[in-house]
C-alpha atoms as a PDB file:
ATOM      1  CA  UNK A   1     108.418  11.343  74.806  1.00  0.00           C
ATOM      2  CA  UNK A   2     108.680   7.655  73.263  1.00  0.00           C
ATOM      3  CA  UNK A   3     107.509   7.228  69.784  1.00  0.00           C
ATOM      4  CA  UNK A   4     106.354   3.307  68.809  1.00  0.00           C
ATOM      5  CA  UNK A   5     108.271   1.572  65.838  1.00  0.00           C
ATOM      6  CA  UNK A   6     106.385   2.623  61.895  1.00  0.00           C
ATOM      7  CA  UNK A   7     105.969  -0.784  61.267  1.00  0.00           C
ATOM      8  CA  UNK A   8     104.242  -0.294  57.748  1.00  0.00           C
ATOM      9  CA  UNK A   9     106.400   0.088  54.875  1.00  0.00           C
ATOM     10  CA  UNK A  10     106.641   3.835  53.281  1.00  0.00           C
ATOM     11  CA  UNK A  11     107.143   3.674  49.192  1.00  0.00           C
ATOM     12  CA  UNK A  12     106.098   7.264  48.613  1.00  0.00           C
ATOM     13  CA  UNK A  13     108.912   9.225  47.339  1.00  0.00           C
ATOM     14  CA  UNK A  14     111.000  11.366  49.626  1.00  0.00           C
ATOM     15  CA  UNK A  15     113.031  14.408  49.008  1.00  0.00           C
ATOM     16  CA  UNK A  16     116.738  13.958  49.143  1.00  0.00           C
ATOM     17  CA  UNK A  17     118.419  13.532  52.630  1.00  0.00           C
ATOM     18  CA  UNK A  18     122.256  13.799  53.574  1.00  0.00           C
ATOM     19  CA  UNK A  19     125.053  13.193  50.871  1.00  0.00           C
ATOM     20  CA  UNK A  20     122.348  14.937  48.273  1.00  0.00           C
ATOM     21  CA  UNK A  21     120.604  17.738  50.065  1.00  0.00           C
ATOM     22  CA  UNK A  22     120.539  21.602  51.662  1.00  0.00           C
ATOM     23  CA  UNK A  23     123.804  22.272  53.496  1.00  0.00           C
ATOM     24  CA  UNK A  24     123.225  22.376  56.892  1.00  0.00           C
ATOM     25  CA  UNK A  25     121.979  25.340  59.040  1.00  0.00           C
ATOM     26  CA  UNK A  26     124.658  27.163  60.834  1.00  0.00           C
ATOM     27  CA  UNK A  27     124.905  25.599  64.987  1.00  0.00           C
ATOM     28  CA  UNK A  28     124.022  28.253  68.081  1.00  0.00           C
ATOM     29  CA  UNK A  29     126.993  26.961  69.697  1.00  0.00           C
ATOM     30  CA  UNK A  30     127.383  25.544  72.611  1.00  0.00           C
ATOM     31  CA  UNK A  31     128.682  26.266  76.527  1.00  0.00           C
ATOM     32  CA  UNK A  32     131.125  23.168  78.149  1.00  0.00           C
ATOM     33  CA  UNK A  33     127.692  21.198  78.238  1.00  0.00           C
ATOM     34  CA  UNK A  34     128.321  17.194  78.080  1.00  0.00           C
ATOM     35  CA  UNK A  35     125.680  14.364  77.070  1.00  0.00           C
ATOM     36  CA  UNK A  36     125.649  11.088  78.532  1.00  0.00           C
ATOM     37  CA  UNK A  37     126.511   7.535  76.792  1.00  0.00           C
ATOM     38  CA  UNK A  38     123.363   5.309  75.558  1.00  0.00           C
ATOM     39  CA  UNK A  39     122.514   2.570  78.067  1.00  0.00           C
ATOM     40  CA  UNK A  40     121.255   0.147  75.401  1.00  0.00           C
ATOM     41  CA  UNK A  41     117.874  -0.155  76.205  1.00  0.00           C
ATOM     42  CA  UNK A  42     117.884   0.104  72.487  1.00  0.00           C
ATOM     43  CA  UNK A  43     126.731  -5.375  61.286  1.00  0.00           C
ATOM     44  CA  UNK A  44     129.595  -3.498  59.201  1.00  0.00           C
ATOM     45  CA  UNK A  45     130.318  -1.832  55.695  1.00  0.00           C
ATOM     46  CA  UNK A  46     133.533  -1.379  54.554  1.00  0.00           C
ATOM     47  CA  UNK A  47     136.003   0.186  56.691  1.00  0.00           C
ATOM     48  CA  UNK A  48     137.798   2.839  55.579  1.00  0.00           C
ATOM     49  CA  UNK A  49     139.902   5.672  57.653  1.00  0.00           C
ATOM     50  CA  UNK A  50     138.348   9.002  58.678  1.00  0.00           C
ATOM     51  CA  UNK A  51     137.741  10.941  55.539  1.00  0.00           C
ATOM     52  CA  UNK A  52     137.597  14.347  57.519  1.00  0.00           C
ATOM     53  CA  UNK A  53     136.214  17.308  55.619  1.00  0.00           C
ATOM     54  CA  UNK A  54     137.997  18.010  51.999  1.00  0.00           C
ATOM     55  CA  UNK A  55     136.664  20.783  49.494  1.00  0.00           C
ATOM     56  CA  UNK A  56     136.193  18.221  47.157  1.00  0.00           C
ATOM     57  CA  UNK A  57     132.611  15.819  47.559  1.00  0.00           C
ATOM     58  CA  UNK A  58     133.226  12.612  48.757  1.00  0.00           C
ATOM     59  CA  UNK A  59     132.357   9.616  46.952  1.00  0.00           C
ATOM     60  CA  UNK A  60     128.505   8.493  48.480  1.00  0.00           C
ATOM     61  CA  UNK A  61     128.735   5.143  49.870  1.00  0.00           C
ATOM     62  CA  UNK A  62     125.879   2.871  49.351  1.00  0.00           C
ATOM     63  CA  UNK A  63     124.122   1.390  52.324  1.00  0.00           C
ATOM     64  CA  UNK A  64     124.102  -2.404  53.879  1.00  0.00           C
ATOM     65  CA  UNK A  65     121.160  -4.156  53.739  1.00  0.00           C
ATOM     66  CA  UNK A  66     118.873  -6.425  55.779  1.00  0.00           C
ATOM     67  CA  UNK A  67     119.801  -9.618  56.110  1.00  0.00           C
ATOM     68  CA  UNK A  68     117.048 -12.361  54.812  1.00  0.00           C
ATOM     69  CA  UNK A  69     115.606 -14.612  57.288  1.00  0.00           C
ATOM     70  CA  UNK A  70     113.277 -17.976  56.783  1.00  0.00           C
ATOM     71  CA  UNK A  71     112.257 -20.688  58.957  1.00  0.00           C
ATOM     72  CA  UNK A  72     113.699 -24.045  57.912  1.00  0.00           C
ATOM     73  CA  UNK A  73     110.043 -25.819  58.194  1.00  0.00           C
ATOM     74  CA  UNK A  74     109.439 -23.656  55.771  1.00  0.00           C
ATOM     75  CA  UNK A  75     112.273 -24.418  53.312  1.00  0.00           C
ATOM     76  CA  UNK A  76     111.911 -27.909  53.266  1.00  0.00           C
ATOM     77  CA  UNK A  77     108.522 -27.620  52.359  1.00  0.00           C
ATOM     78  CA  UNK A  78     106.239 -27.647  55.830  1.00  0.00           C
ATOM     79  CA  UNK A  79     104.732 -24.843  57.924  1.00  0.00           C
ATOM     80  CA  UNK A  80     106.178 -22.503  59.645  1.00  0.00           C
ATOM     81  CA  UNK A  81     106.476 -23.656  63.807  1.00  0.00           C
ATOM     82  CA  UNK A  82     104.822 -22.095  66.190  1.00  0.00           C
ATOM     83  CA  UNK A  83     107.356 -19.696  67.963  1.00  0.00           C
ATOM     84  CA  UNK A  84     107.924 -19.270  71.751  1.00  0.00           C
ATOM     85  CA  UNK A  85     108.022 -16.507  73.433  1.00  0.00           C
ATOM     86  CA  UNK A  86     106.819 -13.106  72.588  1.00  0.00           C
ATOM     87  CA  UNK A  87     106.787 -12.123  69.374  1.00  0.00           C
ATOM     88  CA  UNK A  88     109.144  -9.618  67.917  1.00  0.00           C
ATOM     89  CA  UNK A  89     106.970  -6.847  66.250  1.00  0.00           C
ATOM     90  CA  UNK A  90     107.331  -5.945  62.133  1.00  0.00           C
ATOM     91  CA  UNK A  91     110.838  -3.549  61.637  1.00  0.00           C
ATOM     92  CA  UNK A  92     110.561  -0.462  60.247  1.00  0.00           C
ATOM     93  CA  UNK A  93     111.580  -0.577  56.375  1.00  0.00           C
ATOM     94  CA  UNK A  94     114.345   2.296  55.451  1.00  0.00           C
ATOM     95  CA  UNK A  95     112.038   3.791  53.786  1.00  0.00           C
ATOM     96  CA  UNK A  96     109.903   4.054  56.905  1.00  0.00           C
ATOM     97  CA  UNK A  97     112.823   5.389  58.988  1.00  0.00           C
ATOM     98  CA  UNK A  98     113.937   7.775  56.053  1.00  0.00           C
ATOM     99  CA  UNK A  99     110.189   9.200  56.091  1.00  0.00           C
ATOM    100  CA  UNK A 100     110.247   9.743  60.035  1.00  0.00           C
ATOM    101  CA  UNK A 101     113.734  11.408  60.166  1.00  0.00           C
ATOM    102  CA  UNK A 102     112.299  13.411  56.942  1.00  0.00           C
ATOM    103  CA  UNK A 103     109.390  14.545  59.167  1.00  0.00           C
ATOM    104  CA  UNK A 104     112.033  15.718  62.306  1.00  0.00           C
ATOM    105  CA  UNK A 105     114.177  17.437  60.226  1.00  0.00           C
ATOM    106  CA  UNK A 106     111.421  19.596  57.992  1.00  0.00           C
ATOM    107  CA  UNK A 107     108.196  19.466  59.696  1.00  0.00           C
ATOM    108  CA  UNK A 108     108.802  18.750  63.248  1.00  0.00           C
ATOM    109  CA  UNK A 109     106.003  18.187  65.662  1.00  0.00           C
ATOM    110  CA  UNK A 110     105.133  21.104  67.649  1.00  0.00           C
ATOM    111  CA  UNK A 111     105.498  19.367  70.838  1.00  0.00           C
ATOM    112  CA  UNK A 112     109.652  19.177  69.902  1.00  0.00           C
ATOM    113  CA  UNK A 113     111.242  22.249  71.354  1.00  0.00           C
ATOM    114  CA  UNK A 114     114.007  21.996  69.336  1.00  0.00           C
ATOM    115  CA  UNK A 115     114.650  21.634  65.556  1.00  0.00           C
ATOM    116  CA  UNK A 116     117.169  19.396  63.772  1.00  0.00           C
ATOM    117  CA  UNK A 117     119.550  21.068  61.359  1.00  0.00           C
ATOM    118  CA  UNK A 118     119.334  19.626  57.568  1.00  0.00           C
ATOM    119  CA  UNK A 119     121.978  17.201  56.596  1.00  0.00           C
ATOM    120  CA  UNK A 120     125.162  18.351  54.871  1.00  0.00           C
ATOM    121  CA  UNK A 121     125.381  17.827  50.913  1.00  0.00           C
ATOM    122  CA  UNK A 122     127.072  15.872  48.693  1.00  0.00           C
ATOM    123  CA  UNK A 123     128.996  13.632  51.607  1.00  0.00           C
ATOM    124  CA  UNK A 124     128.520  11.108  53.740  1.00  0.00           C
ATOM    125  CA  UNK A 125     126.108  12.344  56.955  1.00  0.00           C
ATOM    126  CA  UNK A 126     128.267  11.817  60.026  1.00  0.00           C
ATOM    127  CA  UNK A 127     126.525  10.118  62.531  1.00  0.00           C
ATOM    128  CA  UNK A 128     127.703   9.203  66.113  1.00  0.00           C
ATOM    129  CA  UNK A 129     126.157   6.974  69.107  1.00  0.00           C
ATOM    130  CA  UNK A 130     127.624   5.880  72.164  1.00  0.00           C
ATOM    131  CA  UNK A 131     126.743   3.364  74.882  1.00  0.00           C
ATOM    132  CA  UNK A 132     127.785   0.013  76.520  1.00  0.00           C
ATOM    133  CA  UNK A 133     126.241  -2.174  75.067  1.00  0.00           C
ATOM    134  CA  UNK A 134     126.677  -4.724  77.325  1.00  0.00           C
ATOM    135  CA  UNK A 135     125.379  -8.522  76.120  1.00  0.00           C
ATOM    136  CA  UNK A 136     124.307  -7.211  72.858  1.00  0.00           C
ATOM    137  CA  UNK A 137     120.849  -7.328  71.674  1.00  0.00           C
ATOM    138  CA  UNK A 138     118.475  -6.665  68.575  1.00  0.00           C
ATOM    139  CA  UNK A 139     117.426  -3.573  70.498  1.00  0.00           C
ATOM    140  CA  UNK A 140     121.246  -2.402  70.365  1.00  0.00           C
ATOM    141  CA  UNK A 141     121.246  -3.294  66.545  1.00  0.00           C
ATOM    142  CA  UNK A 142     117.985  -1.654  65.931  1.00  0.00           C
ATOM    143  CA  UNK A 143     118.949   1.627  66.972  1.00  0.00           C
ATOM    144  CA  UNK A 144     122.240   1.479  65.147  1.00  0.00           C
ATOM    145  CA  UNK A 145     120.261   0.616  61.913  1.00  0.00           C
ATOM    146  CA  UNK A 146     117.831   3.284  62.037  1.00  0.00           C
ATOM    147  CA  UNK A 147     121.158   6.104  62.346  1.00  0.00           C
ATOM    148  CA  UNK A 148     122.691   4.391  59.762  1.00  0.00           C
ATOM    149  CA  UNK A 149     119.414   4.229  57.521  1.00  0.00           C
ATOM    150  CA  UNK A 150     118.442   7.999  58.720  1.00  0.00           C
ATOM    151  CA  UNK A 151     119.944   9.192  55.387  1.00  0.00           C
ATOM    152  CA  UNK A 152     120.303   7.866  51.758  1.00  0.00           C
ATOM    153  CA  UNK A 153     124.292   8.307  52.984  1.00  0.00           C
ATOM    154  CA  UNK A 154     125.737   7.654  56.633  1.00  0.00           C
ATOM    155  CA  UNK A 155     129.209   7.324  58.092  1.00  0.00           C
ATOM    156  CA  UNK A 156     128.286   5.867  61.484  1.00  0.00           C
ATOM    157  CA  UNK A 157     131.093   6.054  64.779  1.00  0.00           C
ATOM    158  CA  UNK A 158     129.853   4.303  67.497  1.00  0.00           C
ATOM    159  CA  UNK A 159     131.871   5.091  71.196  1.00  0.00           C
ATOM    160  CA  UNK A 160     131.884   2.143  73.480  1.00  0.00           C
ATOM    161  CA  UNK A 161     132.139   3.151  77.108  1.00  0.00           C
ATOM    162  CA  UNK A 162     135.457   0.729  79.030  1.00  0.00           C
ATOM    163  CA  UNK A 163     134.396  -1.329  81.445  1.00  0.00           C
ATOM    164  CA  UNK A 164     136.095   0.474  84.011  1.00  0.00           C
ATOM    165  CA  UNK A 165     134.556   3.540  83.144  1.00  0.00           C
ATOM    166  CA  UNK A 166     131.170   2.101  83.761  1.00  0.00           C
ATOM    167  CA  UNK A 167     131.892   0.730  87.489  1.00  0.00           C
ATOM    168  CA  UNK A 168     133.254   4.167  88.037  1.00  0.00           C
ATOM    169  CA  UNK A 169     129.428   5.649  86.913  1.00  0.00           C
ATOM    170  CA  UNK A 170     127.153   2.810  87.220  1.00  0.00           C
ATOM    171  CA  UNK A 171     127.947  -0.488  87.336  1.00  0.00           C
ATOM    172  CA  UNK A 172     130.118  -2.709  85.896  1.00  0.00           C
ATOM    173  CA  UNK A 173     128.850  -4.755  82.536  1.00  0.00           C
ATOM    174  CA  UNK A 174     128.840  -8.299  82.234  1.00  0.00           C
ATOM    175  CA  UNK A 175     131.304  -8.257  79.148  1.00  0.00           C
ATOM    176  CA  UNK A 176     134.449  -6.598  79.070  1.00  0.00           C
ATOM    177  CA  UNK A 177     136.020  -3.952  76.925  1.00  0.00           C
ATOM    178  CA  UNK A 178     137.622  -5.675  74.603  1.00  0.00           C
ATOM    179  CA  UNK A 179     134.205  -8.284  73.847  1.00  0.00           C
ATOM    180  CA  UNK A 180     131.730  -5.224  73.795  1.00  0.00           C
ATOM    181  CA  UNK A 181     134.350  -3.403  71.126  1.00  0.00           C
ATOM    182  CA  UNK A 182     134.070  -6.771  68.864  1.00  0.00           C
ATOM    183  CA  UNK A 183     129.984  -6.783  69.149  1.00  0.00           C
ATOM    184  CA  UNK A 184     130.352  -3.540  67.598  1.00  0.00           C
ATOM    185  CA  UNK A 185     133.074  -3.998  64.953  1.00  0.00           C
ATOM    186  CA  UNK A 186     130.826  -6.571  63.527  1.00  0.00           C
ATOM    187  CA  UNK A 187     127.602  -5.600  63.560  1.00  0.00           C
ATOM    188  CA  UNK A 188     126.730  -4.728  59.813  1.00  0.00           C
ATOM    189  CA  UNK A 189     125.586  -0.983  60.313  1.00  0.00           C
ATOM    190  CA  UNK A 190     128.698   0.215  62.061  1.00  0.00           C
ATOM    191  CA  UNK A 191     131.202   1.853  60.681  1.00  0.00           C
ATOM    192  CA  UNK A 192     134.064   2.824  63.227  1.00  0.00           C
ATOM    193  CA  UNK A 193     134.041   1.719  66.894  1.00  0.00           C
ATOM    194  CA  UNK A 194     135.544   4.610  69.140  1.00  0.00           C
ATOM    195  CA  UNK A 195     137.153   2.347  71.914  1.00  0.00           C
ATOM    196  CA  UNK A 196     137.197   3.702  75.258  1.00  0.00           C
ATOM    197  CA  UNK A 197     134.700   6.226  74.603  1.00  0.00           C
ATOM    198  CA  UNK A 198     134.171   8.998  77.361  1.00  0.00           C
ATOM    199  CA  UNK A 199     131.238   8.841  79.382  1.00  0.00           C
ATOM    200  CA  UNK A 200     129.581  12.193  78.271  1.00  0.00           C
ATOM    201  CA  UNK A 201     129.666  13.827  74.926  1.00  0.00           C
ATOM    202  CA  UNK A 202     131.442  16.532  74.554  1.00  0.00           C
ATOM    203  CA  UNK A 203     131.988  19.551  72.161  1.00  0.00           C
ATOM    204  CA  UNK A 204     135.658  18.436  71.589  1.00  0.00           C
ATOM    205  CA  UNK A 205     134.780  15.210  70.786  1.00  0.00           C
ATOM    206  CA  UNK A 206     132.202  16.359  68.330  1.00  0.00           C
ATOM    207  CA  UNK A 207     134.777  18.572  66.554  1.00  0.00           C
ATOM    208  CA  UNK A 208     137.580  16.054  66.293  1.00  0.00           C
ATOM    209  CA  UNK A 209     135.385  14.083  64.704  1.00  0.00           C
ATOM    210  CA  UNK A 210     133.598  16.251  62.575  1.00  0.00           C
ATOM    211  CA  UNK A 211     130.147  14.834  63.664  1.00  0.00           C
ATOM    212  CA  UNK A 212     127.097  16.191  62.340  1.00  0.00           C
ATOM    213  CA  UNK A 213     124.233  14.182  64.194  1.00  0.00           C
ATOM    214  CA  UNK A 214     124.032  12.519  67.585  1.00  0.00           C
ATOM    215  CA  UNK A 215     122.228   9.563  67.374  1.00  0.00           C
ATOM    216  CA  UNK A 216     119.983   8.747  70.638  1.00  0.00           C
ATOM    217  CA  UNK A 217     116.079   8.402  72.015  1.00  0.00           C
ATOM    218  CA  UNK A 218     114.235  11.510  72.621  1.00  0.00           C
ATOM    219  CA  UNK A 219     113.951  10.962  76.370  1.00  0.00           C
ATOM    220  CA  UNK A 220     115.559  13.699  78.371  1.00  0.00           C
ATOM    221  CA  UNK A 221     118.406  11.576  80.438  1.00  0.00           C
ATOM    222  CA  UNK A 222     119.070  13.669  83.618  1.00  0.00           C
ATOM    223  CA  UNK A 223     122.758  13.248  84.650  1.00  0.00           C
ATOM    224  CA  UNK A 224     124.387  14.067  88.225  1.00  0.00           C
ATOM    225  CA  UNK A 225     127.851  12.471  88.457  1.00  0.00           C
ATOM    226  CA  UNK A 226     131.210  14.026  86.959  1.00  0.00           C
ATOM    227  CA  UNK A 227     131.677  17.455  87.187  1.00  0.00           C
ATOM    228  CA  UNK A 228     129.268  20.466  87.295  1.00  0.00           C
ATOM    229  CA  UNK A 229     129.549  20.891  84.021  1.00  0.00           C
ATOM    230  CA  UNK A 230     127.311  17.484  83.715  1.00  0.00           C
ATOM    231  CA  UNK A 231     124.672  17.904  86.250  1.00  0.00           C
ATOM    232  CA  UNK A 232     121.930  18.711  83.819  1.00  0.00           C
ATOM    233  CA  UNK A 233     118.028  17.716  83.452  1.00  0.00           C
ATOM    234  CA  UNK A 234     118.425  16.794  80.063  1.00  0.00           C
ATOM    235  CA  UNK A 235     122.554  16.467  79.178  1.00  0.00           C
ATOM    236  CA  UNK A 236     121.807  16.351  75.220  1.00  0.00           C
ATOM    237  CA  UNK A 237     119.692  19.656  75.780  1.00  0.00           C
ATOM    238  CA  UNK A 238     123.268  21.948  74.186  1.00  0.00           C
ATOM    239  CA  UNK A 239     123.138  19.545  70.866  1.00  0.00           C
ATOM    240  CA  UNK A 240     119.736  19.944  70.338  1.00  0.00           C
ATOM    241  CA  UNK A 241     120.378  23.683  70.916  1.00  0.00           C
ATOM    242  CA  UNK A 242     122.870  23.098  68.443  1.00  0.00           C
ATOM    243  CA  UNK A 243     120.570  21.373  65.896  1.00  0.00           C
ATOM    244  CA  UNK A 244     122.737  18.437  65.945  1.00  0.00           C
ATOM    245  CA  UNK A 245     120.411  15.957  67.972  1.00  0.00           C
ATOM    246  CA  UNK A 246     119.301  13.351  65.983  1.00  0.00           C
ATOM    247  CA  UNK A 247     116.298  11.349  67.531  1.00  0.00           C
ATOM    248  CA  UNK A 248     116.038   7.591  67.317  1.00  0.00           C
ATOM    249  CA  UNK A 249     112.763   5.463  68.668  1.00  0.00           C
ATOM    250  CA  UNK A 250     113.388   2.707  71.071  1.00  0.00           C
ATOM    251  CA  UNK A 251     112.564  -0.321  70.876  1.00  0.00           C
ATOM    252  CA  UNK A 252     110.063  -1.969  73.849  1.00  0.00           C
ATOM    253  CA  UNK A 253     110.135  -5.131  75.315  1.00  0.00           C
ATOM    254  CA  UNK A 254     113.504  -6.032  75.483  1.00  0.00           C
ATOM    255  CA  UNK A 255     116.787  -4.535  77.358  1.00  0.00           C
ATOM    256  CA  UNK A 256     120.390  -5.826  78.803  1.00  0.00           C
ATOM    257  CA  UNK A 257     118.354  -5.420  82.033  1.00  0.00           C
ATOM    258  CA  UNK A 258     115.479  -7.460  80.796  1.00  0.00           C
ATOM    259  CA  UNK A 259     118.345 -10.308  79.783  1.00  0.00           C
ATOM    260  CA  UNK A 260     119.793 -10.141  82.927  1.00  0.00           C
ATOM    261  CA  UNK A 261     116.776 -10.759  84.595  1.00  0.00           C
ATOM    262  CA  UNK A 262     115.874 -13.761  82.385  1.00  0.00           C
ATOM    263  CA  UNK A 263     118.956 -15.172  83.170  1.00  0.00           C
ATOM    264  CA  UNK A 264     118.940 -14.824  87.070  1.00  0.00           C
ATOM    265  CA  UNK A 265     115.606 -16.180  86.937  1.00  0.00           C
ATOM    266  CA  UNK A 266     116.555 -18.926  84.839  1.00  0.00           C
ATOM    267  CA  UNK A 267     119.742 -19.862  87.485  1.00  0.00           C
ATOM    268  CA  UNK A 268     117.163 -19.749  90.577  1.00  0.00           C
ATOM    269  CA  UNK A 269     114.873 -22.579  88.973  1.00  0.00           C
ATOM    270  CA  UNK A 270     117.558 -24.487  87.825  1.00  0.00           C
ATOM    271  CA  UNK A 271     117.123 -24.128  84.131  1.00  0.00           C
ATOM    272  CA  UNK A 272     120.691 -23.516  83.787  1.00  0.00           C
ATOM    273  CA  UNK A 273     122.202 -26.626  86.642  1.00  0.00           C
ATOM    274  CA  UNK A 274     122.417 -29.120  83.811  1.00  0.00           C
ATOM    275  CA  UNK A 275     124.316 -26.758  81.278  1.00  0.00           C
ATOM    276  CA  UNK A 276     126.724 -25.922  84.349  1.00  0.00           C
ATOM    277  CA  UNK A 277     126.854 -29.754  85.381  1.00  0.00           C
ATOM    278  CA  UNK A 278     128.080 -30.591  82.027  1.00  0.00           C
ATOM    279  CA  UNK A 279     131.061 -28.005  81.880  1.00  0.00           C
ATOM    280  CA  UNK A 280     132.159 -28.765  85.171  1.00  0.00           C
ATOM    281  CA  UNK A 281     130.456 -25.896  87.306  1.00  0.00           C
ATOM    282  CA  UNK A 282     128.850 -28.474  89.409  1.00  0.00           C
ATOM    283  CA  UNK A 283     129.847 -26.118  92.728  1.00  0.00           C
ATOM    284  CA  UNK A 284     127.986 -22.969  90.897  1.00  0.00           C
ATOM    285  CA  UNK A 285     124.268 -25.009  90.181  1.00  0.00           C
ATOM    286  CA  UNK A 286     121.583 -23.825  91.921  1.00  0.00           C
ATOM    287  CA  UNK A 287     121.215 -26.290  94.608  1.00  0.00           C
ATOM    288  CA  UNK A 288     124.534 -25.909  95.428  1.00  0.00           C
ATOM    289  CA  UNK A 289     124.681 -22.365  96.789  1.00  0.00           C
END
């Protein structure tokens, strides 16, 4: 089931949420099960090296923050231009997102037939998300900001599927490896980028890197290629059995599909003919083909 965007700021106080709260709930377990990468129809903190688990507490790390934006009319004094295009919807303040995940965790809807377990105390909440992320959007970024907002503290790994690993299940992206790995490096809300990520998640994975949450939409994703150990309805169903599925909302109206789109339509009425005239691509314009 999709869930909209909270677009209204939340101030009311919320009880404390990963790095500060009740340990976690002990997981069910899980069978060879496998989940599958997120497709992206959805900047970074300090690096630092896997801390792993330690008897000790780890230090809490505080979280980035949203970048400010303003419209040049605006700073030198006029009004604000009328914008093209659709416009982008309010984002969801932290506090918003905090109040949501708040609201999974401890007083889930009844139509969720699975519960979340509570966040770990007094370290970092280990969060991972996966995809290709191919020509890398706000819809991308949005989803990595609301794991990495989820809780007051989150140490968020995000697995980038190869390129070749893609035409072997799908289709091949637009950029390669090595450009959808930098995207993610440098997005503010990320992390660690786990290169060559596998294709479906699985329970080693999860243990090597001591992952308490994965990050993804609620829609079941149905999954038939690979092995039989893959062909499932719903291949996050054995994390959310575990309690380790952690929802995220999607955001509408825009996808690397979508762009894709735009930009084929774009090429076939010559929008794009002077832009390749001027670097030379004179054989590729549209009247040329």
């Amino acid at each position: 089931m999709e869930h909209s965007l909270e677009h209204s700021p939340v101030t009311a106080p919320l009880p404390s949420l990963g790095g500060v709260a009740a340990g976690s709930l002990s997981s069910d377990g899980a069978d060879s099960d496998a989940a599958a990468p997120y497709d992206g129809d959805v900047e970074s903190s300090g690096r630092r090296a896997h801390p792993g688990h330690t008897s000790a507490p780890l230090t809490l790390r505080g979280q980035p923050t949203d970048a400010t934006s303003r419209s040049f009319d605006v700073l030198m004094g006029g009004a604000r231009s009328k914008e093209d295009g659709p416009r982008i919807a309010p984002i969801a303040c932290a506090a918003s997102i905090r109040q949501w995940v708040h609201a999974a965790i401890y007083s889930p809807a009844p139509e969720r037939p699975y519960r979340i377990n509570h966040p770990p105390q007094d370290r970092p909440v280990r969060i991972y998300a996966d995809g290709v992320y191919d020509l890398f959007h706000y819809a991308h970024a949005l989803q990595l900001r609301q794991a990495k907002l989820s809780f007051p503290s989150v140490y968020l790994i995000v697995g980038v599927v190869s390129s070749e690993l893609c035409e072997q299940h799908k289709n091949r992206p637009i950029l390669e490896s090595s450009e959808r790995y930098e995207a993610l490096r440098n997005c503010r809300w990320v992390d660690e980028v786990l290169e060559d990520a596998p294709w479906v998640v699985e329970q080693p994975l999860i243990d090597k890197l001591e992952i308490d949450y994965v990050a993804h939409d609620e829609l079941p994703y149905a999954m038939n290629t690979g092995g039989p150990a893959v062909a499932s309805d719903d291949v996050y169903d054995w994390l959310k059995r575990q309690g380790k599925f952690l929802p995220t909302r999607r955001t509408e109206g825009i996808s690397t599909s979508d762009l894709v789109a735009r930009i084929v339509t774009m090429y076939r009425e010559g929008d794009l003919d002077a832009k390749l005239e001027k670097m030379g691509e004179s054989e590729l314009t549209s009247t040329s083909l």
